[in-house]
Protein backbone atom coordinates (compact mmCIF):
# COMPACT_ATOMS: atom_id res chain seq x y z
CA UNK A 1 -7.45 6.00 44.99
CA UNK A 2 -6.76 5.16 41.57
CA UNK A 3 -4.45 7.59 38.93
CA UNK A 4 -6.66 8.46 36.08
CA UNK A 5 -4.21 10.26 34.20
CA UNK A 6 -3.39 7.42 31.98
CA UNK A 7 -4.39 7.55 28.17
CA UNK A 8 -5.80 4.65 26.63
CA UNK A 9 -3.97 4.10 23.36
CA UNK A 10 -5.88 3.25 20.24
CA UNK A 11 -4.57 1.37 17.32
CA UNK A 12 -4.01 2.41 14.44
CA UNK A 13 -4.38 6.16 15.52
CA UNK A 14 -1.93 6.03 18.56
CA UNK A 15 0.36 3.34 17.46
CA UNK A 16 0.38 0.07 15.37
CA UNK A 17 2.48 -3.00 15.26
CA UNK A 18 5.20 -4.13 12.66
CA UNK A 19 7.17 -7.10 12.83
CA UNK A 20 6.03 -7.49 16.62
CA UNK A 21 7.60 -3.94 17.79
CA UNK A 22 4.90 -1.39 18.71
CA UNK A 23 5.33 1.92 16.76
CA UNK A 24 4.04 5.27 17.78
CA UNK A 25 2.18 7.35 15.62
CA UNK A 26 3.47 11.10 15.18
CA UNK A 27 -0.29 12.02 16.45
CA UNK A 28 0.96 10.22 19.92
CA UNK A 29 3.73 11.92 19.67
CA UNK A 30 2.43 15.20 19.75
CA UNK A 31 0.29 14.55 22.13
CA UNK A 32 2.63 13.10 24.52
CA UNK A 33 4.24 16.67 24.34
CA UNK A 34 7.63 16.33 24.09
CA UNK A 35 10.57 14.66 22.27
CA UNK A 36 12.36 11.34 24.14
CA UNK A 37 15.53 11.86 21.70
CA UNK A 38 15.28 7.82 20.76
CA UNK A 39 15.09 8.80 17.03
CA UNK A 40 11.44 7.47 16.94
CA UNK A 41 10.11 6.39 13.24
CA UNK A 42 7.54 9.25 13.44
CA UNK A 43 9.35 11.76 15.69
CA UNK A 44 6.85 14.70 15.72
CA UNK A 45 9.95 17.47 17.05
CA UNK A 46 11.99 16.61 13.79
CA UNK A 47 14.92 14.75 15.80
CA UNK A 48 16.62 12.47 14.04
CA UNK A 49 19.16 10.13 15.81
CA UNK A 50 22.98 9.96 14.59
CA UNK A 51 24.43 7.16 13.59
CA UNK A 52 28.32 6.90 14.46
CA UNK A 53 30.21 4.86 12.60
CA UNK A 54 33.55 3.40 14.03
CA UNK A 55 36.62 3.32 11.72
C-alpha cells in the first residue's frame, strides 16, 4: 500500500529556487509545523542561527 501522507510542494508558494539551492517559503514552514534549527532564510519560529567566530 502506498503512504499518502506526502505533500506535493508548489513553487513559488512552497519554495522557489535561487542560484540552484531550493528555498522554503515561511508558508512551508508553518505548515511543516515545527522549527529544524538550520537557521532557514524564512524561519517561521523566529530562530536565527549563530555564527561563531574563531579568534
Amino acid at each position: 500500500m502506498e503512504n499518502t501522507n506526502k505533500k506535493i510542494l508548489i513553487e513559488n508558494i512552497d519554495f522557489y529556487y535561487e542560484n540552484g539551492l531550493m528555498v522554503f517559503t515561511e508558508k512551508y514552514h508553518r505548515e511543516r509545523g515545527y522549527c529544524c534549527k538550520n537557521g532557514c532564510r524564512h524561519c517561521a519560529y523566529g530562530y536565527k542561527k549563530q555564527t561563531i567566530y574563531k579568534i
